[in-house]
C-alpha atoms as a PDB file:
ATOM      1  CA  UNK A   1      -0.933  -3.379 -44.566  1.00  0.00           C
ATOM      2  CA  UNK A   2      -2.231  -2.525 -41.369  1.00  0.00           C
ATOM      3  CA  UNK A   3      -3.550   0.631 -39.920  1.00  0.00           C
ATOM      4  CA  UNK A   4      -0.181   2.033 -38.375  1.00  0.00           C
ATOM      5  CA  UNK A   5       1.776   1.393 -40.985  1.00  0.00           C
ATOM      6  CA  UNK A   6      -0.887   2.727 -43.566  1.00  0.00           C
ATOM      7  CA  UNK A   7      -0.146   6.219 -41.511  1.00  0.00           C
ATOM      8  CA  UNK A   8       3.401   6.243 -41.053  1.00  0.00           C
ATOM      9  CA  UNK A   9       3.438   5.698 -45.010  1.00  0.00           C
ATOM     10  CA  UNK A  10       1.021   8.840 -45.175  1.00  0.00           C
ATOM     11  CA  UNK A  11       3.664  10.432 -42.504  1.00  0.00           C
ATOM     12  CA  UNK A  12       6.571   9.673 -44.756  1.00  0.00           C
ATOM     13  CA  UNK A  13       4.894  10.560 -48.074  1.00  0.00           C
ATOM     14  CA  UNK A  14       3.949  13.950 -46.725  1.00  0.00           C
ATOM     15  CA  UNK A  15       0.097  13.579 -47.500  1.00  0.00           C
ATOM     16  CA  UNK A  16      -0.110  13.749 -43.551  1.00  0.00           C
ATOM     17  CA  UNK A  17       1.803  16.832 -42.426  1.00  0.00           C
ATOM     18  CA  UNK A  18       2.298  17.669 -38.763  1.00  0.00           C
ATOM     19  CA  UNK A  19       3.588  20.967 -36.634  1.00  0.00           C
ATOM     20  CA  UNK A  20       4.593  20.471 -32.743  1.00  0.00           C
ATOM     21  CA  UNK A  21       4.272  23.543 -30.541  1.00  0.00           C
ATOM     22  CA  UNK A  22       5.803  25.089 -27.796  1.00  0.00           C
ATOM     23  CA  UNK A  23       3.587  23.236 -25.187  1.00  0.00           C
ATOM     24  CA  UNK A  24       4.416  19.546 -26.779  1.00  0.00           C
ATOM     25  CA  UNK A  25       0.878  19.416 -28.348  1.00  0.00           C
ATOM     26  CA  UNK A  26       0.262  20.075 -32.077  1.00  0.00           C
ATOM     27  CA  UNK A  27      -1.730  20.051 -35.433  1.00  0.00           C
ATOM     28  CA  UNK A  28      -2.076  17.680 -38.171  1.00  0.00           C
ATOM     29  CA  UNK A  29      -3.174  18.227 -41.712  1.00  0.00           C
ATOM     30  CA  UNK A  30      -4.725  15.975 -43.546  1.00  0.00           C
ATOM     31  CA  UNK A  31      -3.861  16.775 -47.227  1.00  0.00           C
ATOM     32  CA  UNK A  32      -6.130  14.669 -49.094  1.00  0.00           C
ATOM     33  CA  UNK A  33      -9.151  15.746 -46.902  1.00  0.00           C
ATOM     34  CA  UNK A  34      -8.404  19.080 -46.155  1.00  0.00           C
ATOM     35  CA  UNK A  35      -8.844  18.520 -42.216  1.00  0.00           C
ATOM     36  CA  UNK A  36      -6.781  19.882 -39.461  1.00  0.00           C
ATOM     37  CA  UNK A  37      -6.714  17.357 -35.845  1.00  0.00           C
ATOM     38  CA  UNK A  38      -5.246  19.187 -32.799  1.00  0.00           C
ATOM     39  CA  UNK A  39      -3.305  16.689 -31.256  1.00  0.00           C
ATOM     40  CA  UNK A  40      -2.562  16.658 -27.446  1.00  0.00           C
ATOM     41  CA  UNK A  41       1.063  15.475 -26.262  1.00  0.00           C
ATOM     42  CA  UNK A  42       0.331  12.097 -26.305  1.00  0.00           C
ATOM     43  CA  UNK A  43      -1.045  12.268 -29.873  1.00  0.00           C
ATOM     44  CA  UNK A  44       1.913  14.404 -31.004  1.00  0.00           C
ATOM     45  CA  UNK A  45       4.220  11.631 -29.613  1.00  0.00           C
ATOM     46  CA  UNK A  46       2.497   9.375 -31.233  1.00  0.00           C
ATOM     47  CA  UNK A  47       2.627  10.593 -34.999  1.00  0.00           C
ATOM     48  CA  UNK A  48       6.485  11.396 -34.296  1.00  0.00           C
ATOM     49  CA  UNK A  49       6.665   7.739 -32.977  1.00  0.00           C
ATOM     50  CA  UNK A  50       5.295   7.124 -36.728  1.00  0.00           C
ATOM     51  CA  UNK A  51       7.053   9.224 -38.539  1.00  0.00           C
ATOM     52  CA  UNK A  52       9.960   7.824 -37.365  1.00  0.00           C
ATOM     53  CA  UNK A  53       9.255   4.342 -37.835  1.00  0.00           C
ATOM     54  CA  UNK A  54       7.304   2.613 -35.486  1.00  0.00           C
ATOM     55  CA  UNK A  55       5.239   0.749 -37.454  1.00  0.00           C
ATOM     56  CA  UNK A  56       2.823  -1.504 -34.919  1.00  0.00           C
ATOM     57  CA  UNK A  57       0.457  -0.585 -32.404  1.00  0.00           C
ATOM     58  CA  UNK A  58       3.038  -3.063 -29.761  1.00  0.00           C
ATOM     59  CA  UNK A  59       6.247  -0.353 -30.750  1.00  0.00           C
ATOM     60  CA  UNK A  60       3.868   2.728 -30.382  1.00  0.00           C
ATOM     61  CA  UNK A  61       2.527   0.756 -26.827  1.00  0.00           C
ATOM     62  CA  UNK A  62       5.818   0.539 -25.601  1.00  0.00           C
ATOM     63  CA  UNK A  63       7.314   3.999 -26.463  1.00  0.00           C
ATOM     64  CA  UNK A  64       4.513   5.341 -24.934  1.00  0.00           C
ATOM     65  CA  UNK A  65       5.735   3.491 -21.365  1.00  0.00           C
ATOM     66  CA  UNK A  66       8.929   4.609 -21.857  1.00  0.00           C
ATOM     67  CA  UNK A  67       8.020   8.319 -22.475  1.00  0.00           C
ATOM     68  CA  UNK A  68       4.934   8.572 -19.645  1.00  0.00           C
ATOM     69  CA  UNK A  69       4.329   6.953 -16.345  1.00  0.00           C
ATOM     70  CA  UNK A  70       1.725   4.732 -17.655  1.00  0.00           C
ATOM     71  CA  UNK A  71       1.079   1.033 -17.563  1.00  0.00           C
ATOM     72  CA  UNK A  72       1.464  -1.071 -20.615  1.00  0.00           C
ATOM     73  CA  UNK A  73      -2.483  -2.226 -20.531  1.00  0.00           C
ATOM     74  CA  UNK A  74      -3.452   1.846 -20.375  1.00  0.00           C
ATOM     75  CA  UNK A  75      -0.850   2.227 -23.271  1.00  0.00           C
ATOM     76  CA  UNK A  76      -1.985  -0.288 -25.659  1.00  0.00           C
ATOM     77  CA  UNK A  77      -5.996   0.413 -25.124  1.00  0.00           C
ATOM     78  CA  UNK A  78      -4.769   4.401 -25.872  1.00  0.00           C
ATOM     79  CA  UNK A  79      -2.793   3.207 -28.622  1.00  0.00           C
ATOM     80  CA  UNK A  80      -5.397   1.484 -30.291  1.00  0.00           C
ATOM     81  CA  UNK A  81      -7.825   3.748 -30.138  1.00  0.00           C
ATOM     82  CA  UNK A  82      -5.879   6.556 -31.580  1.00  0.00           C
ATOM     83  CA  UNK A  83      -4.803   4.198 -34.272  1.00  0.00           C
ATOM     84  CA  UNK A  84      -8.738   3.468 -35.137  1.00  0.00           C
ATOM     85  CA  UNK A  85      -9.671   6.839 -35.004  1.00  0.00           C
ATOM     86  CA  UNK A  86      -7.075   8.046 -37.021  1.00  0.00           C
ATOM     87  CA  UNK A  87      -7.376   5.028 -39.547  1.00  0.00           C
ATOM     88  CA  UNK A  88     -11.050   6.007 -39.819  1.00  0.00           C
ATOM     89  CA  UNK A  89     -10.217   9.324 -41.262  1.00  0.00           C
ATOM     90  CA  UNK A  90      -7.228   8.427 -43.494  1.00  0.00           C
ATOM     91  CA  UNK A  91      -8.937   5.241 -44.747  1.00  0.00           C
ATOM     92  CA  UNK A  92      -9.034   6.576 -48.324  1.00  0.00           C
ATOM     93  CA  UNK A  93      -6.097   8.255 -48.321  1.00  0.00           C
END
């Protein structure tokens, strides 16, 4: 299983719990660990991305082109290292 779809399996089991806010930007709880992440707009696109099944770091890449004005070389280097930092704190999970 890789990385992205490890969290979008946390995102649909609801051990990873997210709230967006007014400004696009939000919060994510991690249950298991007890830690909060504020997550800019990008990030909070991202986990909804997730959540609603985009599974690889290519489908995340991509959505993210389609939502922003940003090149598909920018997306997939952002994309990636959300996914690792993320990964690194729901690795037990």
């Amino acid at each position: 299983m890789t990385t992205t779809e490890h969290i979008s399996r946390l995102l649909q089991q609801q051990r990873l719990t997210h709230t967006k806010l007014a400004d696009q930007t939000g919060v994510l709880l991690l249950l298991d660990g007890l830690e909060v992440l504020s997550l800019n707009e990008t990030a909070m696109f991202l986990i909804e991305s997730m959540k609603a099944g985009a599974t690889t770091e290519a489908a995340l890449a991509e959505r993210l082109v389609r939502e922003f004005e940003v090149d598909v070389a920018t997306a997939a280097k952002d994309v990636a290292a959300f996914v690792a930092d993320l990964g690194s704190r729901v690795a037990t999970a």
